[in-house]
Every structure is written in structure tokens, then in C-alpha cells.
C-alpha atoms as a PDB file:
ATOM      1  CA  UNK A   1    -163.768  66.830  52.379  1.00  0.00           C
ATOM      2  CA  UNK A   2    -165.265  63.761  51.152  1.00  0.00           C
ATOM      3  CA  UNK A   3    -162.798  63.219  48.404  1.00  0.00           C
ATOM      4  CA  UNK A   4    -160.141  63.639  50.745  1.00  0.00           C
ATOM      5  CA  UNK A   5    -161.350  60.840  53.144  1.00  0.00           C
ATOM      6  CA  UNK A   6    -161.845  58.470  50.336  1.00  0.00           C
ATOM      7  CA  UNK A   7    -158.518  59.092  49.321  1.00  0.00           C
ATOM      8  CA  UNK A   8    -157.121  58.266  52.975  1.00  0.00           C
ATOM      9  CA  UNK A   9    -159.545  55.345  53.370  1.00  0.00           C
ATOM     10  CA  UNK A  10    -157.905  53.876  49.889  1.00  0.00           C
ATOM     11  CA  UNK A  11    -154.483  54.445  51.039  1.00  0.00           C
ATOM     12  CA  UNK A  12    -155.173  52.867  54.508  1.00  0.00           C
ATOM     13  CA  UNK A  13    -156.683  49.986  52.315  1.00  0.00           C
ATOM     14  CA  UNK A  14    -153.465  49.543  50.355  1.00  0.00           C
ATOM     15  CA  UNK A  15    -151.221  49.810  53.411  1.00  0.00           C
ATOM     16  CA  UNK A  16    -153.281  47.103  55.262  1.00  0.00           C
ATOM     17  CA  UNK A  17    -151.292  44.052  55.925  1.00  0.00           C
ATOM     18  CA  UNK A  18    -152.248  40.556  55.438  1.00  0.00           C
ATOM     19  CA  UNK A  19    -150.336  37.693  56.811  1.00  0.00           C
ATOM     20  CA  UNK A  20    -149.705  34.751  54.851  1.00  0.00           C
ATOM     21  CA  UNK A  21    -149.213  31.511  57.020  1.00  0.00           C
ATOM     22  CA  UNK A  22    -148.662  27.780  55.959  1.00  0.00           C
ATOM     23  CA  UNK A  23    -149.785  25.366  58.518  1.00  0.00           C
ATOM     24  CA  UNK A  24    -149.044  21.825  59.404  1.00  0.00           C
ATOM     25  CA  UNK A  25    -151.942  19.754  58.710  1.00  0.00           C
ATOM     26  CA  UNK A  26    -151.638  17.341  61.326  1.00  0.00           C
ATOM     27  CA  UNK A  27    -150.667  19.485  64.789  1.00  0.00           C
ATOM     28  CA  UNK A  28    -152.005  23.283  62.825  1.00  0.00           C
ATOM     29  CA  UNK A  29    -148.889  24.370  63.893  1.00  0.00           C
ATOM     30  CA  UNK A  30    -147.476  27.488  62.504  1.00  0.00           C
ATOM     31  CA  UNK A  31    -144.474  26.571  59.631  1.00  0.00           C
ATOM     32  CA  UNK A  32    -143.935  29.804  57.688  1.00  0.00           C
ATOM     33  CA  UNK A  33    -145.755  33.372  57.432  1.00  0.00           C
ATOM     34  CA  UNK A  34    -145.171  36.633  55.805  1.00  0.00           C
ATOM     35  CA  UNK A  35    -147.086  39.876  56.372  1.00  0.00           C
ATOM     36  CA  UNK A  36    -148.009  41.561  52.953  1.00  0.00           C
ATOM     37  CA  UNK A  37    -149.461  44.847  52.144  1.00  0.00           C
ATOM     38  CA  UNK A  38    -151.386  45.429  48.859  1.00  0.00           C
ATOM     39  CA  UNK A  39    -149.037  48.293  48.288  1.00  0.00           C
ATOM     40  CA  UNK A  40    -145.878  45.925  48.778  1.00  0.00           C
ATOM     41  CA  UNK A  41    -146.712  43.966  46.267  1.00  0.00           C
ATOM     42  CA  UNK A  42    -147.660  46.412  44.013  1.00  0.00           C
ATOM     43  CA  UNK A  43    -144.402  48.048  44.205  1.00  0.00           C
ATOM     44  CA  UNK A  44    -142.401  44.542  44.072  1.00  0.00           C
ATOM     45  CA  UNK A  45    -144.202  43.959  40.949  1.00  0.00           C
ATOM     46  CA  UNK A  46    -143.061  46.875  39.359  1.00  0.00           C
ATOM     47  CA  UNK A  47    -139.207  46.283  40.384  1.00  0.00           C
ATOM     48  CA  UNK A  48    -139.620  42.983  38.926  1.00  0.00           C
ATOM     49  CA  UNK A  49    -141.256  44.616  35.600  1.00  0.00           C
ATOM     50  CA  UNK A  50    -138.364  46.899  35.117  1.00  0.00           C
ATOM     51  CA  UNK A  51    -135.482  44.595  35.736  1.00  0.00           C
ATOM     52  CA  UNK A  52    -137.024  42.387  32.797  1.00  0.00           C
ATOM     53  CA  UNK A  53    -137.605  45.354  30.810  1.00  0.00           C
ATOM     54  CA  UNK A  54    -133.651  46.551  31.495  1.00  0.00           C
ATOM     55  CA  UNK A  55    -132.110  42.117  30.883  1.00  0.00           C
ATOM     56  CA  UNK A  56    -134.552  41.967  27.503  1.00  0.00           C
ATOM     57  CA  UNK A  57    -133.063  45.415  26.319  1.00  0.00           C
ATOM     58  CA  UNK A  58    -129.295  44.284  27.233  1.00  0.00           C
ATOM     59  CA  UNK A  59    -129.954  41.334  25.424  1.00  0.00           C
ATOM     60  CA  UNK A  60    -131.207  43.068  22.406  1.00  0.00           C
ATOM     61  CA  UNK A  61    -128.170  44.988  22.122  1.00  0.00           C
ATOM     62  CA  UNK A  62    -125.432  43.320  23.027  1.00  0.00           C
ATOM     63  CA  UNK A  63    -126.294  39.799  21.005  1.00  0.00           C
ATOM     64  CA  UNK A  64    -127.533  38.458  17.728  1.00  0.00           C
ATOM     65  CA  UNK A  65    -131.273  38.695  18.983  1.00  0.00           C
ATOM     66  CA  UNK A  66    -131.453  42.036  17.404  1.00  0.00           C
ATOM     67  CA  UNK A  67    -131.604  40.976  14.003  1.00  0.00           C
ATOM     68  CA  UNK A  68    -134.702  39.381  14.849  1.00  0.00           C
ATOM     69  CA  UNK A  69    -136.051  42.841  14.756  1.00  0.00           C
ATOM     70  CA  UNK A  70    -137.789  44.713  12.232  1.00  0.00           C
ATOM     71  CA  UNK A  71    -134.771  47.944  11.278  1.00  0.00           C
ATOM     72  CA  UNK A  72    -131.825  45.990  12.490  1.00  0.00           C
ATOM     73  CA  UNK A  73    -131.504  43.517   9.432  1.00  0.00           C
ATOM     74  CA  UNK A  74    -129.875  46.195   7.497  1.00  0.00           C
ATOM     75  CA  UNK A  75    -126.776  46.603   9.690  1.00  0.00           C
ATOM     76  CA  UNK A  76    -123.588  47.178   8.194  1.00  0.00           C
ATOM     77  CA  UNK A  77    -121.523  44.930  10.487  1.00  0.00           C
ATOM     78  CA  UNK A  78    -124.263  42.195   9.506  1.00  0.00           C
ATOM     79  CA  UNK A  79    -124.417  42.864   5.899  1.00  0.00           C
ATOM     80  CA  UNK A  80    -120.560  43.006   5.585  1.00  0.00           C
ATOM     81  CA  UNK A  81    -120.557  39.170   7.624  1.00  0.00           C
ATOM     82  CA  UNK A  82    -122.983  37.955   5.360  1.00  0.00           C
ATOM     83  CA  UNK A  83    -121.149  39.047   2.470  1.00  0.00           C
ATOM     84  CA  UNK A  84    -118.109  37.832   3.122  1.00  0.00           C
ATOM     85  CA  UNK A  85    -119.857  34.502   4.579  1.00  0.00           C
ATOM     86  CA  UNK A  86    -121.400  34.529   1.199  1.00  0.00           C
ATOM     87  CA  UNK A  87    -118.125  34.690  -0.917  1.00  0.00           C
ATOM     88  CA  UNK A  88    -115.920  31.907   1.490  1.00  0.00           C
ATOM     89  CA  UNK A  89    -118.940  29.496   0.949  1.00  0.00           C
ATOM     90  CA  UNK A  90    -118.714  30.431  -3.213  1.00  0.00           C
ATOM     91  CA  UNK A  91    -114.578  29.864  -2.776  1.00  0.00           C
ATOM     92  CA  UNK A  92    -115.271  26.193  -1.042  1.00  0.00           C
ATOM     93  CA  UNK A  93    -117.584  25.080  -3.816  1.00  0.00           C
ATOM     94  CA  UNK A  94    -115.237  26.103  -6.350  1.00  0.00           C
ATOM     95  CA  UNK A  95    -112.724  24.109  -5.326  1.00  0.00           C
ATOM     96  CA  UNK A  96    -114.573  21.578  -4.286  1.00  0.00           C
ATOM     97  CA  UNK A  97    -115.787  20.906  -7.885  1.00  0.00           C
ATOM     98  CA  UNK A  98    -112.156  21.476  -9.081  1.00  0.00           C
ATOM     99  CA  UNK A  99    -110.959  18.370  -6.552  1.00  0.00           C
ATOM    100  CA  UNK A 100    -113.968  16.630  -7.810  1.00  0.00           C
ATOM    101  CA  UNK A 101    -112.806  16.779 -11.363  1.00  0.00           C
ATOM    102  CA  UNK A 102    -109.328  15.779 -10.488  1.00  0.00           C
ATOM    103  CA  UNK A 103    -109.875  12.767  -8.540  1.00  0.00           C
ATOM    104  CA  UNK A 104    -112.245  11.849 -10.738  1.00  0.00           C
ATOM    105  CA  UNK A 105    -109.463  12.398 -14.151  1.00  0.00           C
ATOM    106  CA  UNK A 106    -106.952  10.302 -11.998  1.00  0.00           C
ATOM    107  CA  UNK A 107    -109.539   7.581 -11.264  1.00  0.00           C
ATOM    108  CA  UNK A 108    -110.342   6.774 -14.989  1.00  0.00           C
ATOM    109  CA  UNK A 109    -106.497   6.890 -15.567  1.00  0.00           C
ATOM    110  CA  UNK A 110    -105.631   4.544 -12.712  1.00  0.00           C
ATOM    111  CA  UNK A 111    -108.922   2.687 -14.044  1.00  0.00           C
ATOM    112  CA  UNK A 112    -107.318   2.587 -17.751  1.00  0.00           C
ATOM    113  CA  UNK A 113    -110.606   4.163 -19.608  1.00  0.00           C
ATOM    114  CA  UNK A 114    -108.158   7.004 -21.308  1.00  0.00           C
ATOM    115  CA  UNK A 115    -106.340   5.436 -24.056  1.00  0.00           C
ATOM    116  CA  UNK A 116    -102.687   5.539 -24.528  1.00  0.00           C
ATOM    117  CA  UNK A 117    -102.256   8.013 -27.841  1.00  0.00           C
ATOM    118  CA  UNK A 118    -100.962   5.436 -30.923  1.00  0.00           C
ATOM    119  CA  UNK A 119    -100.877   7.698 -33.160  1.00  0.00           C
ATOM    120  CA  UNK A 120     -97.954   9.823 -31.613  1.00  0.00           C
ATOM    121  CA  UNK A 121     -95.191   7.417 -31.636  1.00  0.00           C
ATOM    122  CA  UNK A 122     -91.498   7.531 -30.352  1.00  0.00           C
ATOM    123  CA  UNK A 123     -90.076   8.946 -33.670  1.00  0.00           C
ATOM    124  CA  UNK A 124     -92.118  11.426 -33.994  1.00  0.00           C
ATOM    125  CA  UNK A 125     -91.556  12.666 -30.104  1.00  0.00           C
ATOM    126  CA  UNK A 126     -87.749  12.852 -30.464  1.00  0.00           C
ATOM    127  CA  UNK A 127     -88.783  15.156 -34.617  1.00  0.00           C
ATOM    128  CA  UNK A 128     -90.507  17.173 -31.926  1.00  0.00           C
ATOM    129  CA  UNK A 129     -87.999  17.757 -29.267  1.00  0.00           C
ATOM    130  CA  UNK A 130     -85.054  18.233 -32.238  1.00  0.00           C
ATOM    131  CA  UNK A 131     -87.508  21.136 -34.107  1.00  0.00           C
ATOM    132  CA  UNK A 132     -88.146  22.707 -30.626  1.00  0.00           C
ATOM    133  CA  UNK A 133     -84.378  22.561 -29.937  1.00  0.00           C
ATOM    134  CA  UNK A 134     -83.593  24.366 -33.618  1.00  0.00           C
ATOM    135  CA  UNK A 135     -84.916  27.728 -31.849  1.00  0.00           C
ATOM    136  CA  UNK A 136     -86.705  30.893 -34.519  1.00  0.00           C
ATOM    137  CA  UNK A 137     -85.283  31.839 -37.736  1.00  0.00           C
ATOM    138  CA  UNK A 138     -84.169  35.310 -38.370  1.00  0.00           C
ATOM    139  CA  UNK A 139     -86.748  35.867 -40.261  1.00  0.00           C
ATOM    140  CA  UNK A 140     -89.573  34.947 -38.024  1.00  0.00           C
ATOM    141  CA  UNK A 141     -87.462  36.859 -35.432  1.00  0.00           C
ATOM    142  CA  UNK A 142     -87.450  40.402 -37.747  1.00  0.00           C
ATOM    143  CA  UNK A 143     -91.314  39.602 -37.861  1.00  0.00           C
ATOM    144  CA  UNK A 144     -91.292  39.552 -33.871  1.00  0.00           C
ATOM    145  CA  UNK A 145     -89.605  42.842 -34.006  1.00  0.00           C
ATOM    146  CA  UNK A 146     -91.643  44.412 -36.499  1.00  0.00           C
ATOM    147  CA  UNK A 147     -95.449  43.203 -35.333  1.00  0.00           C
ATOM    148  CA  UNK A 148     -94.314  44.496 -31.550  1.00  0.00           C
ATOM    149  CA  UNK A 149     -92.898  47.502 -32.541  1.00  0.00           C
ATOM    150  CA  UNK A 150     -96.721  48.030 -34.424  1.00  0.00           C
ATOM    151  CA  UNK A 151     -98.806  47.018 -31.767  1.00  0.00           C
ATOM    152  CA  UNK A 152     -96.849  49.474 -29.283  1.00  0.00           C
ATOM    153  CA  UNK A 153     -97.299  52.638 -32.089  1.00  0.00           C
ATOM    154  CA  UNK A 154    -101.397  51.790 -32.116  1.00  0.00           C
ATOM    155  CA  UNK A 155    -101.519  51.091 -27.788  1.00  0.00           C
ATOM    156  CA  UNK A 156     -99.717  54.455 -27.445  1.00  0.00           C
ATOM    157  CA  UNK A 157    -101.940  56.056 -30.258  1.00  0.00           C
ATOM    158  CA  UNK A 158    -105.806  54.693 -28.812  1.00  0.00           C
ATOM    159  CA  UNK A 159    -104.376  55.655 -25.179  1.00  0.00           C
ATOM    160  CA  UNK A 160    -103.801  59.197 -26.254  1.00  0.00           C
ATOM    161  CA  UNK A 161    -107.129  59.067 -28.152  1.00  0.00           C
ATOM    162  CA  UNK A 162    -108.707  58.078 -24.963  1.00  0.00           C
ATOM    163  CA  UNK A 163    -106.881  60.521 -22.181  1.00  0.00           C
ATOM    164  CA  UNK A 164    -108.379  63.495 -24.767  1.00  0.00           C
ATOM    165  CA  UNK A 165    -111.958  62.129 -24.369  1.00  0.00           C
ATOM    166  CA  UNK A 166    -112.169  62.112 -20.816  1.00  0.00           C
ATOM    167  CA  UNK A 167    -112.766  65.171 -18.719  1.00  0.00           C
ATOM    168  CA  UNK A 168    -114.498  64.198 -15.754  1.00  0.00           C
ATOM    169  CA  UNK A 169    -112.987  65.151 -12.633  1.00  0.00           C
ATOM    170  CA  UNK A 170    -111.771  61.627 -10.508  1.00  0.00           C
ATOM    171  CA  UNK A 171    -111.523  61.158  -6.552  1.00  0.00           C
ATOM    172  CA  UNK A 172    -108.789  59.714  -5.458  1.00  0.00           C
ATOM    173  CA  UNK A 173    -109.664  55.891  -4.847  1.00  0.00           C
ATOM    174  CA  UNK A 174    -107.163  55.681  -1.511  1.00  0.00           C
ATOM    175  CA  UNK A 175    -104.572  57.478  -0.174  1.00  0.00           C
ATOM    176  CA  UNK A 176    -101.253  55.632   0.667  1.00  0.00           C
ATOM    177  CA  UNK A 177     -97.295  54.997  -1.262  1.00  0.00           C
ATOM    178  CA  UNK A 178     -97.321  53.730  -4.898  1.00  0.00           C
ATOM    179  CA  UNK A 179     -95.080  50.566  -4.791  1.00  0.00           C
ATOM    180  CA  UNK A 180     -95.659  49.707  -9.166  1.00  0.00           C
ATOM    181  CA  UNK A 181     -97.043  52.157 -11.776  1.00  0.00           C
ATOM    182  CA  UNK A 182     -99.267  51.468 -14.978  1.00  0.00           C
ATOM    183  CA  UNK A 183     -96.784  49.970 -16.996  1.00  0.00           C
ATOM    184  CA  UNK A 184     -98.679  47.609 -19.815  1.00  0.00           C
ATOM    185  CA  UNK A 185     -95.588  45.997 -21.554  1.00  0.00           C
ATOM    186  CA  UNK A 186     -94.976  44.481 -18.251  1.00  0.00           C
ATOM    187  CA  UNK A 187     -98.519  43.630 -18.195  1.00  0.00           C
ATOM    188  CA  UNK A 188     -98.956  46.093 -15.053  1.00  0.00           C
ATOM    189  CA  UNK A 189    -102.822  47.623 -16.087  1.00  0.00           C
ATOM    190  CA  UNK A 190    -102.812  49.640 -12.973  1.00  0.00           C
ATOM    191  CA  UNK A 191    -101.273  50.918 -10.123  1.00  0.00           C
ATOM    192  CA  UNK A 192    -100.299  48.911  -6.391  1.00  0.00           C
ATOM    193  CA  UNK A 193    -100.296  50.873  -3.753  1.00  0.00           C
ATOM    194  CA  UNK A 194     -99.497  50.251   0.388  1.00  0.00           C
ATOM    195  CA  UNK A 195    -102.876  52.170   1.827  1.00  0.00           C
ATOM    196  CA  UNK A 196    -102.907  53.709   5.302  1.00  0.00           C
ATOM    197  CA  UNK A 197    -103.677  52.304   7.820  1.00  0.00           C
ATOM    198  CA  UNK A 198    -107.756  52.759   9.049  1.00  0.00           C
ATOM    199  CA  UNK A 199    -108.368  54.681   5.676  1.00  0.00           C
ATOM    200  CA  UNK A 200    -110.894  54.298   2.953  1.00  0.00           C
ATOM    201  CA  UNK A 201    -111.310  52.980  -0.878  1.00  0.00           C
ATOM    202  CA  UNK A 202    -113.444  55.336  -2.594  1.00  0.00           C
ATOM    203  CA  UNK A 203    -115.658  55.330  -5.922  1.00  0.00           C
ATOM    204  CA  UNK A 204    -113.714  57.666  -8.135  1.00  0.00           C
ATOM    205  CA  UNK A 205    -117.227  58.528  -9.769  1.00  0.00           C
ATOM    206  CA  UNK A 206    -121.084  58.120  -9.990  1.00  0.00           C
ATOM    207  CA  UNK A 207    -121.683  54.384 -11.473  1.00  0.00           C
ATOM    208  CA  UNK A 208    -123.256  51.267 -10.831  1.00  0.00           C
ATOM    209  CA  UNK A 209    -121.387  47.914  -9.517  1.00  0.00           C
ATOM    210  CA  UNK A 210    -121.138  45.948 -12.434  1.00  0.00           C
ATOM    211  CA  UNK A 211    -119.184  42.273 -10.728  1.00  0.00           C
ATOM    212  CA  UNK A 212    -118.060  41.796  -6.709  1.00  0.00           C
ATOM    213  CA  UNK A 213    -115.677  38.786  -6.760  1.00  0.00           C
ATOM    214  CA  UNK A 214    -113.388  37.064  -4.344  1.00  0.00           C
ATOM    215  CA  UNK A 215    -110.209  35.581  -5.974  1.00  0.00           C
ATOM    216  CA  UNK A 216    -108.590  32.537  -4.218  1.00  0.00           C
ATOM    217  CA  UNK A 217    -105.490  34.610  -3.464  1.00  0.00           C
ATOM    218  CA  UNK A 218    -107.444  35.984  -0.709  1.00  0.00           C
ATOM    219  CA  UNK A 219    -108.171  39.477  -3.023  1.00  0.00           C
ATOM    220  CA  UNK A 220    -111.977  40.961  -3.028  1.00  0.00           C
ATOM    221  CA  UNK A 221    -112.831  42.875  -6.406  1.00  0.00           C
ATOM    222  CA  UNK A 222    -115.259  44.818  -7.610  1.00  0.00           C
ATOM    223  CA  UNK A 223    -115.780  47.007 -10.521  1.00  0.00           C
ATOM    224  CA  UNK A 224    -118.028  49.906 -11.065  1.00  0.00           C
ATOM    225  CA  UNK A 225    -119.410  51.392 -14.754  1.00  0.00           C
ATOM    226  CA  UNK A 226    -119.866  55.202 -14.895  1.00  0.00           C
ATOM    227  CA  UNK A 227    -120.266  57.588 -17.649  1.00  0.00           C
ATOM    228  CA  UNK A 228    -118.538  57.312 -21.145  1.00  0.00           C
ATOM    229  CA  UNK A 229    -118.046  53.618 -21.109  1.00  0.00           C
ATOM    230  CA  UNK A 230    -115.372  54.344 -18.116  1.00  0.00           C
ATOM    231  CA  UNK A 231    -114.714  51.559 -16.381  1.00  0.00           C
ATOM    232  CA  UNK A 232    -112.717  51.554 -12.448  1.00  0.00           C
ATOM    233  CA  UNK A 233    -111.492  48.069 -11.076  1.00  0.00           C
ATOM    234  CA  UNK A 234    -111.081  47.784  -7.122  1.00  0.00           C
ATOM    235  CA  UNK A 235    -108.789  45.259  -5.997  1.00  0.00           C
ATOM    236  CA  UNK A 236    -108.118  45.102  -1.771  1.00  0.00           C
ATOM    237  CA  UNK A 237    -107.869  41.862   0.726  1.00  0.00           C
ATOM    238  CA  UNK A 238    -111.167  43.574   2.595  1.00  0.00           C
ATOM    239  CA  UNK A 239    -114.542  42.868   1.601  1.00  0.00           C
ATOM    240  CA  UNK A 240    -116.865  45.358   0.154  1.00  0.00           C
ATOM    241  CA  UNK A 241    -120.272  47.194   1.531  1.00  0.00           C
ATOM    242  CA  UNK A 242    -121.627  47.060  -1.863  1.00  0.00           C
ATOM    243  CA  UNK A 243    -123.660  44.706  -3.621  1.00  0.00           C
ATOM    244  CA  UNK A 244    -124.038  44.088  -7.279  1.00  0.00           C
ATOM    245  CA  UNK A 245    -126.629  46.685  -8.913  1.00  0.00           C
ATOM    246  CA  UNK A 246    -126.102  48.895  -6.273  1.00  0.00           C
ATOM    247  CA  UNK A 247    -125.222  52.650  -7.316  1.00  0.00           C
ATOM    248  CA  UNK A 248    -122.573  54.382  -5.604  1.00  0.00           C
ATOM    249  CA  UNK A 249    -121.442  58.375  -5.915  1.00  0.00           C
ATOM    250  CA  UNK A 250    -118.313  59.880  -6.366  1.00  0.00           C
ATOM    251  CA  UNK A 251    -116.123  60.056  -2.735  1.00  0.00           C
ATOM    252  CA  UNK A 252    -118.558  57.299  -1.049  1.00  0.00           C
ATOM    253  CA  UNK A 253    -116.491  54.543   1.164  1.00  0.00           C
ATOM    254  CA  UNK A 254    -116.497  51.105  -0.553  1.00  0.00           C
ATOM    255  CA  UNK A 255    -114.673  49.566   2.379  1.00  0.00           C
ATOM    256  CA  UNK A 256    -112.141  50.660   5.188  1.00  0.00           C
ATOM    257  CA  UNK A 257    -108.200  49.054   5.413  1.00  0.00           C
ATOM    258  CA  UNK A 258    -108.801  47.594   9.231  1.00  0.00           C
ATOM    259  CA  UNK A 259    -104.660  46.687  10.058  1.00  0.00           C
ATOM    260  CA  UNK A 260    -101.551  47.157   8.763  1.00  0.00           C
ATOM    261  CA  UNK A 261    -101.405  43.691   7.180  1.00  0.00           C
ATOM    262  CA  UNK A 262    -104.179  44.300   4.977  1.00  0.00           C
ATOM    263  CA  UNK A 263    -103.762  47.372   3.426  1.00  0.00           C
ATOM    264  CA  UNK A 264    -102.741  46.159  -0.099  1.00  0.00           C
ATOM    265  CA  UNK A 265    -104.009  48.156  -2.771  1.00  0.00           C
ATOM    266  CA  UNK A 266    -104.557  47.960  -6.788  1.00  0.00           C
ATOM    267  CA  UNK A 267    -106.211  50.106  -9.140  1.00  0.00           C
ATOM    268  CA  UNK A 268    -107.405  50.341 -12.789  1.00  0.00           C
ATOM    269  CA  UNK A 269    -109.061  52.178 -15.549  1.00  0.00           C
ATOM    270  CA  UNK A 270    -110.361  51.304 -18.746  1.00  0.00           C
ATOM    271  CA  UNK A 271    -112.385  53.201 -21.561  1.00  0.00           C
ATOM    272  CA  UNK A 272    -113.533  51.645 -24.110  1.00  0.00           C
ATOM    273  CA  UNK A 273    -111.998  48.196 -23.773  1.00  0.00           C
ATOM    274  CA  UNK A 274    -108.519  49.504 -23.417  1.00  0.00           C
ATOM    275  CA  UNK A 275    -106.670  50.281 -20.097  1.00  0.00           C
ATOM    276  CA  UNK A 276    -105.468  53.985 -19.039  1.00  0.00           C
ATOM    277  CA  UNK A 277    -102.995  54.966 -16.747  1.00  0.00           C
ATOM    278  CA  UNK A 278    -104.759  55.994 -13.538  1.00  0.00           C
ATOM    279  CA  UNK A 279    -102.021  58.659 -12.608  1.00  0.00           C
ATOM    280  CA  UNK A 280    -102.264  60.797 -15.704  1.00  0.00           C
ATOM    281  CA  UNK A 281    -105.721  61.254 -14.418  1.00  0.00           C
ATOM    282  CA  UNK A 282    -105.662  61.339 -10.502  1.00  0.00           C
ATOM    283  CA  UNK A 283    -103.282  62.819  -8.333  1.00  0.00           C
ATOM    284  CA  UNK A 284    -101.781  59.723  -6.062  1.00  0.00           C
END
């Protein structure tokens, strides 16, 4: 019985109300009041407490805040902005030097520090333009003939060397239409393809990324070593997930074709310092 009356005198005490008046100092007359009860203003405290604690986690989520925190620095979306971030800053100082260089080659022309050539004179321009004019002599046109008709016996030779030594079995780096095929006397080393749309570029092996570069045709490209000195080149207008050093497995996503405009595609295979054709081992 005597717990249970302490607990209704404590109640009573919390529901007690106290009035809170502010006076004029002059007259003591009565400006503003408010009646407040311990318990009120325990309970408005706690309202208050939990609408901060539901605005701090909305801002945590839904803005940049969050990388602030220890577990959201390694986010992809984050990773893949600071990447790319990374690449357009590289791409500005590259051709920022270049510019460099060339207004600086046209001031010491305009400035007259390169000397004019004396040694080439007009006699020997027009001996020039005449011999270039002549055109190849049958004979150094049979040689022409002969040396390319060598080089493609000992390309077709090491590639079939090469296509015997390899039997690991390749994932298919993207799925999509081939618009050009390997074709090396056209100095095609790979294959082009249009990818669908929303799909993924995959590692066609285990390896390690070996070079991530961004080309100032707008063209991201990596390349990955595996096994048996097998070498796969990645070349899409979406940046990469992976970094340099990083090891990747067969099948895992090395970036995703976002629209329909982006979705350009190349591919390429080398062993040994010599390029294969990539459908004579994958199925495209």
C-alpha cells in the first residue's frame, strides 16, 4: 500500500500545474501567463527530441552529409563521381599543357627566335617536289608485294600458334549487335559492338587492372592482365568501378551502359604481344 501511494503522490506531483506570468514592472499588471505541468514539459521535450532525431536522419540520407560518416565513404555512386571527377580534371591539364606549348611555339615564331632554315634552299625544294612527283619503281613496288605478302604468312602463323595455347573458358564481355569484326589488315584489333541498353561490361576472366584511361574522344579504357600473359582491353563512353591494382573475377560488372546514346562498345585480346580475334574465342 505504501508503494502504491508514493506512486500516486509522484504522479499528482508531475501533473501539478505551475503558472508562468510576466508582469509589468511599473503598474504589476498581468502581461502574459501560461500554466505548465512538469509532465507537459516532459512530454514536449520528447516531441521536440524526436523531430530532431527524424530532420538529422533525413538529412543524412538524402544529402552529401553522409559521407561525413564513417561506412558511407565507400559508396559506389561516390566512388564512380570521384573517378570520373578525377579523369575530366587529368583531360583539362592535358590540354592545358598542350595550349601552353603552342602559344608558347607561335610566340617565339612571331618573336623571330626560330631561325629561317639556310641550308634548304629553293632548288633543292622544287629536286624535292620533282622526286616525290616520279612515284616507286617497279622494283621497290615487287618488294612492297613481297615483304606484305611475308608479314601476312607469319601474323596468320603466331595467331594460330596462339588460339592453340589458350584454353580457358571466356565470359562474354557485353551482350549487344557486332557493327565491325577483328579484321587486322584494316587495322581493326577487335570487335565494335552497339550494347543494350541498361546492360553490363564484364571481366572475361580473373586478372588484375593493369591501366584505367580516359581518351579525349570522350572513350574510358581499361585493361585487365590474367593468366598466360592474356591480355583484355575495355573500351566504352562510361566510366569504370575499378581502380588500378584492383582484382576483378570472371562475370563481375565493370560498369553498366546507362542510355541508348552511350552504349558504344569495343573489345580486344592479346597474348603475348600479338592481338587475337575475340570471336574465335567467345560466342558474341
Amino acid at each position: 500500500m505504501g508503494n502504491l501511494s508514493n506512486l500516486k503522490s509522484f504522479i499528482q506531483r508531475l501533473r501539478f500545474k505551475y503558472k508562468l506570468a510576466i508582469l509589468n514592472e511599473n503598474t504589476l499588471e498581468e502581461i502574459w501567463r501560461i500554466r505548465l505541468s512538469k509532465l507537459s514539459v516532459i512530454a514536449v521535450g520528447f516531441m521536440v527530441a524526436v523531430l530532431y532525431f527524424f530532420l538529422i536522419a533525413f538529412l543524412i540520407i538524402n544529402t552529401p552529409m553522409r559521407g561525413f560518416l564513417p561506412g558511407y565513404t565507400e559508396n559506389v555512386n561516390l566512388r564512380k563521381q570521384l573517378t570520373l571527377n578525377s579523369l575530366v580534371v587529368d583531360s583539362i591539364s592535358e590540354q592545358v599543357s598542350l595550349q601552353t606549348k603552342y602559344v608558347a611555339a607561335l610566340r617565339s615564331i612571331v618573336a623571330g627566335e626560330i631561325p629561317v632554315d639556310s641550308v634548304v634552299s629553293a632548288d633543292s625544294l622544287r629536286i624535292v617536289a620533282k622526286s616525290q612527283l616520279s612515284g616507286p619503281s617497279e622494283r621497290e613496288l615487287a618488294f612492297r608485294d613481297s615483304f606484305e605478302a611475308e608479314e601476312i604468312v607469319s601474323t596468320a602463323i603466331g595467331m594460330h600458334t596462339q588460339q592453340e595455347s589458350i584454353n580457358h573458358l571466356m565470359q562474354q564481355p557485353a551482350k549487344g549487335r557486332v557493327l565491325e569484326s577483328y579484321n587486322p589488315h584494316l587495322k581493326i584489333y577487335g570487335v565494335t559492338m552497339m550494347a543494350e541498353h541498361n546492360s553490363n561490361v564484364v571481366s572475361i576472366l580473373d586478372g588484375v587492372v593493369i591501366s584505367c584511361e580516359y581518351s579525349l574522344n570522350n572513350i574510358y579504357i581499361m585493361t585487365i592482365q590474367h593468366s598466360d600473359n592474356i591480355i583484355s582491353v575495355y573500351k566504352t563512353r562510361q566510366p569504370y568501378m575499378q581502380t588500378v591494382g584492383e582484382k576483378v573475377h570472371a562475370g563481375q560488372a565493370l560498369t553498366t551502359f546507362r542510355s541508348n546514346d552511350d552504349c558504344y562498345f569495343e573489345f580486344q585480346l592479346w597474348k603475348d604481344g600479338m592481338s587475337m580475334d575475340p570471336q574465335v574465342f567467345i560466342m558474341f
